[in-house]
N, C-alpha and C. Protein backbone atom coordinates (compact mmCIF):
# COMPACT_ATOMS: atom_id res chain seq x y z
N UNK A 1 0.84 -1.18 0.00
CA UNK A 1 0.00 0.00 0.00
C UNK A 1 0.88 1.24 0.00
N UNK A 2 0.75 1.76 -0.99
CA UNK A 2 1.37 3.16 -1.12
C UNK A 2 0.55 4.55 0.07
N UNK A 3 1.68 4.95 0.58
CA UNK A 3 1.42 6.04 1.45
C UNK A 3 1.01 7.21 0.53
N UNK A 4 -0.29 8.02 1.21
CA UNK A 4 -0.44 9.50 -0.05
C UNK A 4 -0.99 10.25 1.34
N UNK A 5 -0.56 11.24 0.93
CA UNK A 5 -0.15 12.65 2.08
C UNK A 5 -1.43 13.51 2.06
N UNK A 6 -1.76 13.83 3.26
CA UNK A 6 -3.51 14.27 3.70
C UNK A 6 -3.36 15.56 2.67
N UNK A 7 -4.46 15.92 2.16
CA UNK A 7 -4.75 17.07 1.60
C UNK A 7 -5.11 18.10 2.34
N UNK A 8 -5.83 17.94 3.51
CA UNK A 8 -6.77 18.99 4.40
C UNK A 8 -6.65 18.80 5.76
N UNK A 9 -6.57 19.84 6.67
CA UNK A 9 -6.62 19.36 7.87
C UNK A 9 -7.28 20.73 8.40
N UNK A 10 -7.49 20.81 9.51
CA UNK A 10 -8.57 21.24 10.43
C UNK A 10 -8.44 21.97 11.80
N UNK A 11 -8.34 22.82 12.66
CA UNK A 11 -8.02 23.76 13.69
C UNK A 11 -9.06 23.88 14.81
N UNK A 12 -9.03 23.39 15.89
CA UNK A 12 -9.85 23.47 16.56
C UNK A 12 -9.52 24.42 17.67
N UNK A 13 -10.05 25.72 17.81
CA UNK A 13 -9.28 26.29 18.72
C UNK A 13 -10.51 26.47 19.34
N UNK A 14 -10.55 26.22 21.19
CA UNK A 14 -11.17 27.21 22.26
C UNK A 14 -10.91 28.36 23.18
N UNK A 15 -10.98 28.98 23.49
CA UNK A 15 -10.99 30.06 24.11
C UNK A 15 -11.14 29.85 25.93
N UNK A 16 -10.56 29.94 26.94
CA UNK A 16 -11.17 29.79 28.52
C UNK A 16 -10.50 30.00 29.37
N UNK A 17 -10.59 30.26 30.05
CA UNK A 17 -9.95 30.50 31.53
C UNK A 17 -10.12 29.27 32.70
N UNK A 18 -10.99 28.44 32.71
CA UNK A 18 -11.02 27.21 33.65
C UNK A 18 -11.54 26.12 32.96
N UNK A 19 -12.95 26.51 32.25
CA UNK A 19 -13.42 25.63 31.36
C UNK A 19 -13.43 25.70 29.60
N UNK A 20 -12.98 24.69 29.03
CA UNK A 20 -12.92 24.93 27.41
C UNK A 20 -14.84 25.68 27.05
N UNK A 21 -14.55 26.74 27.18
CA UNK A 21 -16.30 27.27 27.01
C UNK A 21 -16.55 28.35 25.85
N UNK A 22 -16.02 29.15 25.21
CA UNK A 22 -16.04 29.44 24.15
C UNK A 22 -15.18 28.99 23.01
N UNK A 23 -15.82 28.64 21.93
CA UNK A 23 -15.44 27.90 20.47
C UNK A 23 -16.91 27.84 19.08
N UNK A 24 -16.24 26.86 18.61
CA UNK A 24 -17.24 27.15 17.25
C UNK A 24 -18.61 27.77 17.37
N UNK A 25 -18.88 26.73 18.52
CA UNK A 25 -20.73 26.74 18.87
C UNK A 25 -21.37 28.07 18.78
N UNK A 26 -20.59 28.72 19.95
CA UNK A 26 -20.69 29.93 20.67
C UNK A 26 -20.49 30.98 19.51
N UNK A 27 -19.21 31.12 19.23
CA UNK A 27 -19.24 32.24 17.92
C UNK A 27 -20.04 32.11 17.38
N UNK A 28 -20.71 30.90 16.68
CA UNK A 28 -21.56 31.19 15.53
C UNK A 28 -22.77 31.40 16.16
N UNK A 29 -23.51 31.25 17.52
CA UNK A 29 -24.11 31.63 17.98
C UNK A 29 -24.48 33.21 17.83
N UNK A 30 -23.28 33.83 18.37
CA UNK A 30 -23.30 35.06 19.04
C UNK A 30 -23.23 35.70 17.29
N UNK A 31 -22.42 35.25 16.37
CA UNK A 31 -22.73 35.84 14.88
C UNK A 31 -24.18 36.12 14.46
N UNK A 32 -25.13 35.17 14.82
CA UNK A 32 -26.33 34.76 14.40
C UNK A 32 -27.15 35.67 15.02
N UNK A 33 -26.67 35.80 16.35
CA UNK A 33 -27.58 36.69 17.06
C UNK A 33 -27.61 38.60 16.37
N UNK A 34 -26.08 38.77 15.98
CA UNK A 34 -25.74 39.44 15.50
C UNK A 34 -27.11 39.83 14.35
N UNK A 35 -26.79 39.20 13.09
CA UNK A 35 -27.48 39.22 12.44
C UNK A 35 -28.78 39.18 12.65
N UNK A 36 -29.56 38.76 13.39
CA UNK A 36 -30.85 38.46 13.61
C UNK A 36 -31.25 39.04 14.70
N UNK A 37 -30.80 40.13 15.60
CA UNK A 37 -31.24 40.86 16.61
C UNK A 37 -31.82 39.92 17.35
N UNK A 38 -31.90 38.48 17.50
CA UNK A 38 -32.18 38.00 18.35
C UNK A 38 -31.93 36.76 18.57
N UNK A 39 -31.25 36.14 20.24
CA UNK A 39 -30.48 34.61 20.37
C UNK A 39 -31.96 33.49 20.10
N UNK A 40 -32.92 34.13 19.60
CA UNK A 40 -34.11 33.29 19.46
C UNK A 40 -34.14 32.38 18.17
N UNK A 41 -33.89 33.58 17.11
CA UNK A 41 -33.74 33.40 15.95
C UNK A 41 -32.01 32.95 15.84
N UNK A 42 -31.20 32.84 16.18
CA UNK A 42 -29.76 32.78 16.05
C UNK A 42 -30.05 30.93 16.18
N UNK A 43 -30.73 30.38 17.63
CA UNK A 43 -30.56 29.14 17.70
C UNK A 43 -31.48 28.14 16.78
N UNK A 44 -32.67 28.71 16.63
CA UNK A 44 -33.53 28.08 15.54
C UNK A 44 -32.76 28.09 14.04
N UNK A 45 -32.23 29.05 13.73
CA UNK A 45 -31.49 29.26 12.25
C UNK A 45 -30.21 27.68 12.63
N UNK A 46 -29.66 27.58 13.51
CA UNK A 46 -28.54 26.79 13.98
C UNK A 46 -29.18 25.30 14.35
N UNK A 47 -30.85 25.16 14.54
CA UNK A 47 -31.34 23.72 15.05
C UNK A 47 -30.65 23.61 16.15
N UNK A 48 -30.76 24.26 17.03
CA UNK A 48 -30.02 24.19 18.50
C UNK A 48 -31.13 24.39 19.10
N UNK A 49 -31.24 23.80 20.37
CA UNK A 49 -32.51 23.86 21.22
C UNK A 49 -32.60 25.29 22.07
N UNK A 50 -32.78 25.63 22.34
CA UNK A 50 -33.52 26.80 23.58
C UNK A 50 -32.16 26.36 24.76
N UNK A 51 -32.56 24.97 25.31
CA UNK A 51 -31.97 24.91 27.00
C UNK A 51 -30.00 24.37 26.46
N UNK A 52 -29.76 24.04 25.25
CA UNK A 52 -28.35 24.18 24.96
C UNK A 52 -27.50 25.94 24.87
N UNK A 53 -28.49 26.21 23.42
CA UNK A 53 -27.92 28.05 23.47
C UNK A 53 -27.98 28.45 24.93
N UNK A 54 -28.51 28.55 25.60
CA UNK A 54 -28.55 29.15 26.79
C UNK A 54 -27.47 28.85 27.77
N UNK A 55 -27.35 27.42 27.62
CA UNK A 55 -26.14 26.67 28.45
C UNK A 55 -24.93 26.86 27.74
N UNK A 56 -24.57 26.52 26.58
CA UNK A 56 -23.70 26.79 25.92
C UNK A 56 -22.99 28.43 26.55
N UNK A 57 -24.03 29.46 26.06
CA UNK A 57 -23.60 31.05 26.64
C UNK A 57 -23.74 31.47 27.47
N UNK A 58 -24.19 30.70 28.65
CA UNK A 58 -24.31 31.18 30.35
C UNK A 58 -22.78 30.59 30.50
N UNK A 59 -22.33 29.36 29.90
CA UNK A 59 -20.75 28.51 30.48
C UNK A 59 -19.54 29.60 29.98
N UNK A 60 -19.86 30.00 28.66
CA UNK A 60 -18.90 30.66 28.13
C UNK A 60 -18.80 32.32 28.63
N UNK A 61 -20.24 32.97 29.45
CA UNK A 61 -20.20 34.21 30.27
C UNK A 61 -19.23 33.45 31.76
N UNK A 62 -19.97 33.00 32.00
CA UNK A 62 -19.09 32.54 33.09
C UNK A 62 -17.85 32.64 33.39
N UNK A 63 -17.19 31.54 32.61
CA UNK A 63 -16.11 31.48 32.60
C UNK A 63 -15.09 32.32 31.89
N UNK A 64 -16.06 33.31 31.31
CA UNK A 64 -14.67 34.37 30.65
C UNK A 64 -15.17 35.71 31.66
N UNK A 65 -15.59 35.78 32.02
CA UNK A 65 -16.53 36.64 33.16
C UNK A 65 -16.76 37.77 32.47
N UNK A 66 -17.38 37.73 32.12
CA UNK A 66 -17.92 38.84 30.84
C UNK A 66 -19.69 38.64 30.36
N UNK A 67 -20.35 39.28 30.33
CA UNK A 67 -21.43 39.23 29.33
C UNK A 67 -21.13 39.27 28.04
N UNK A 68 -21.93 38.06 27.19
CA UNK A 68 -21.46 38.56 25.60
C UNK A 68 -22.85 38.99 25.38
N UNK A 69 -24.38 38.62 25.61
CA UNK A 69 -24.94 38.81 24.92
C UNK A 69 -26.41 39.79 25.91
N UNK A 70 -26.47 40.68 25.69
CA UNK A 70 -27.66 41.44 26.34
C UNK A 70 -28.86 41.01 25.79
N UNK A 71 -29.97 40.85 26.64
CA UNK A 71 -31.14 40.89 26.44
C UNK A 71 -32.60 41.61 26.64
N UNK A 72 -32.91 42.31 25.58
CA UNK A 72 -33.95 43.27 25.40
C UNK A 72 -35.03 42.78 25.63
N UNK A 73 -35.81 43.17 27.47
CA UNK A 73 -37.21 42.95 27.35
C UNK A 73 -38.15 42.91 26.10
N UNK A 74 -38.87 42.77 25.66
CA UNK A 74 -40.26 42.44 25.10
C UNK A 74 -41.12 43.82 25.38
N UNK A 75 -41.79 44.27 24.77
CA UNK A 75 -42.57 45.94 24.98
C UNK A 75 -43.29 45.92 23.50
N UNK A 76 -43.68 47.00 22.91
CA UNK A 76 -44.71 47.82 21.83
C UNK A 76 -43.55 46.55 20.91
N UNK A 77 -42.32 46.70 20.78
CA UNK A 77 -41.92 46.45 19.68
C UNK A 77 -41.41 44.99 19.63
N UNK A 78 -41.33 44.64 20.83
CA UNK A 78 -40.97 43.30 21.36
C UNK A 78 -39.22 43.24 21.55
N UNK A 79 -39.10 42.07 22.06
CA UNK A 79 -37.96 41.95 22.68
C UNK A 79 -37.31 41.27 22.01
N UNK A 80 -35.48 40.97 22.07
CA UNK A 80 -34.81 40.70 21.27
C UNK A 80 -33.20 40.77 21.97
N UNK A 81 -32.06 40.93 21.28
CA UNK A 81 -30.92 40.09 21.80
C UNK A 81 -29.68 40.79 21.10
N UNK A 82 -29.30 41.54 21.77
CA UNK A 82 -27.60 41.95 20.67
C UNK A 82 -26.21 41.75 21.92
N UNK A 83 -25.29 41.82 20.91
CA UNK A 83 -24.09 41.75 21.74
C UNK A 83 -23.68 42.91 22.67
N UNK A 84 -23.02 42.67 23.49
CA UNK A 84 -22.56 43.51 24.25
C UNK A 84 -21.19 44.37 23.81
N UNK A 85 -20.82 45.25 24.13
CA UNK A 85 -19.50 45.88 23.80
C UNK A 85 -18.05 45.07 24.07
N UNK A 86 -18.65 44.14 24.83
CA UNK A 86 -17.01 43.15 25.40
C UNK A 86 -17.24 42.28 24.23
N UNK A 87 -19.04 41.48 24.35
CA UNK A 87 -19.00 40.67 22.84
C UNK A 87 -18.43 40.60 21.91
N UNK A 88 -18.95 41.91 21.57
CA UNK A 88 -18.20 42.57 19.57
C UNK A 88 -16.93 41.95 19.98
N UNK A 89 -16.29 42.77 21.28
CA UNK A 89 -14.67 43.08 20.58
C UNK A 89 -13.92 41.84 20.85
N UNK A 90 -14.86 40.51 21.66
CA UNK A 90 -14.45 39.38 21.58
C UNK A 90 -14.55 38.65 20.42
N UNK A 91 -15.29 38.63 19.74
CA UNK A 91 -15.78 38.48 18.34
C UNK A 91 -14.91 38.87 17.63
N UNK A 92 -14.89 40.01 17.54
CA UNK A 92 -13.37 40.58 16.68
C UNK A 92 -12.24 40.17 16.90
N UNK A 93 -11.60 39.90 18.37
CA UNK A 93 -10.32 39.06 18.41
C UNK A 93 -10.16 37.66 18.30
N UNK A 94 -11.19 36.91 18.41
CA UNK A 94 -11.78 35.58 17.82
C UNK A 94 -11.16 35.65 15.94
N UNK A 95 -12.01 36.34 15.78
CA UNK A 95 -11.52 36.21 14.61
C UNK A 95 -10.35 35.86 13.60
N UNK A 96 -9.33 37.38 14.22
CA UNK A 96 -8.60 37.64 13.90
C UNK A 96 -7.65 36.16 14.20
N UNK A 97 -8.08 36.08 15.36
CA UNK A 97 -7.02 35.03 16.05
C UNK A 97 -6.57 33.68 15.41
N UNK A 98 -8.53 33.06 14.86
CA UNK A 98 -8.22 32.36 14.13
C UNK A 98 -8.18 32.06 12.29
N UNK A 99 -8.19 33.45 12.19
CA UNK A 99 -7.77 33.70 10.52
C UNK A 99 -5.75 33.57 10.90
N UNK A 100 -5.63 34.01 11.77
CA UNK A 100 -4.02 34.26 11.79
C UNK A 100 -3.51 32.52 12.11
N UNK A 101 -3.98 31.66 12.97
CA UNK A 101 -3.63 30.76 12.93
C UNK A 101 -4.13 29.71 11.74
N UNK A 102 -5.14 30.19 11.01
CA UNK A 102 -5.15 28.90 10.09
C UNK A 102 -4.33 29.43 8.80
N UNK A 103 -3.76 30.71 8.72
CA UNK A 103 -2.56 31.09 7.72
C UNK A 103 -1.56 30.50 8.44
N UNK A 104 -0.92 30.76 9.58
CA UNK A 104 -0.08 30.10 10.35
C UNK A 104 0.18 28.36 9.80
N UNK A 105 -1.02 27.85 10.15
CA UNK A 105 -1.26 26.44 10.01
C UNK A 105 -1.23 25.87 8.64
N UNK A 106 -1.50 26.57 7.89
CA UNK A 106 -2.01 26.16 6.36
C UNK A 106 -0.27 26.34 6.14
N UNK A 107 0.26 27.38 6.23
CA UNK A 107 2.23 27.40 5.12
C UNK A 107 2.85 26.09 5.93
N UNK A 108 2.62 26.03 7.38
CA UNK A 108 2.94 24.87 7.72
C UNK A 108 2.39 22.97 7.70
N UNK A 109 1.11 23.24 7.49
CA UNK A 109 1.01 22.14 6.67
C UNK A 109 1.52 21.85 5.56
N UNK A 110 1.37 22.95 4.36
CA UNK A 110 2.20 22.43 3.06
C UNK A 110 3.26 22.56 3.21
N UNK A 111 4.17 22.66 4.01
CA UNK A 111 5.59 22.63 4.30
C UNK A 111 6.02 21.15 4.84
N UNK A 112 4.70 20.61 5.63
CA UNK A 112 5.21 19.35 6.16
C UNK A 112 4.40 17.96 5.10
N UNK A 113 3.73 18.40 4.54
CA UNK A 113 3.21 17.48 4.42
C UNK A 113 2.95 17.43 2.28
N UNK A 114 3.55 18.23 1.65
CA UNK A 114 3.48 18.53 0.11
C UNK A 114 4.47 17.43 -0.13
N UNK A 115 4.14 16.95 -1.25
CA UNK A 115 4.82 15.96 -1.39
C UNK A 115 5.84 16.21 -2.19
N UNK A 116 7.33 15.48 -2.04
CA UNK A 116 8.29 15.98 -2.61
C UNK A 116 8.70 15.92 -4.14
């Protein structure tokens, strides 16, 4: 059997201070909410239940001790869900963090693993 060298590989990064509690889930959560002014619509768009989103982003407030996501009573116009100012700018260094490591990761995969 001839050996042939992976094409793709994959980055799993979390974010935490005690518990692994912010990662994929959560960002795309808190993106969704973004977009959709509300974690209502963020978890239904995602097929995530109600009592996970909630658990998921109560573990990841927690443990980064921060609020990411505020929640707007219900009134004339009804209620709804945006990020907080620590959110965003966690969001934003999320990002960055892992656009920089999968450039990081990617010259060094084809460095280790391109075939000669």
């Amino acid at each position: 059997m001839t050996y042939k060298n992976p094409q793709k590989f994959d980055l799993k990064i979390r974010l935490y201070n005690q518990e692994k509690s912010f990662g994929k889930g959560v960002y795309e959560l808190m993106k969704k909410t973004q977009s959709f002014g509300s974690l209502t619509g963020a978890y239904k768009a995602m097929k995530m239940s109600n009592s996970k989103a909630w658990k998921i982003l109560k573990r990841a407030e927690e443990d980064l001790d921060m609020p990411l996501i505020e929640r707007i009573s219900g009134g004339k116009d009804g209620g709804g869900s945006k990020l907080t100012q620590e959110g965003e700018e966690l969001l934003e260094k999320y990002e960055k963090f892992i656009q920089e490591m999968n450039e990081y990761a990617g010259a060094r995969f084809k460095e280790i693993f391109e075939d000669e």
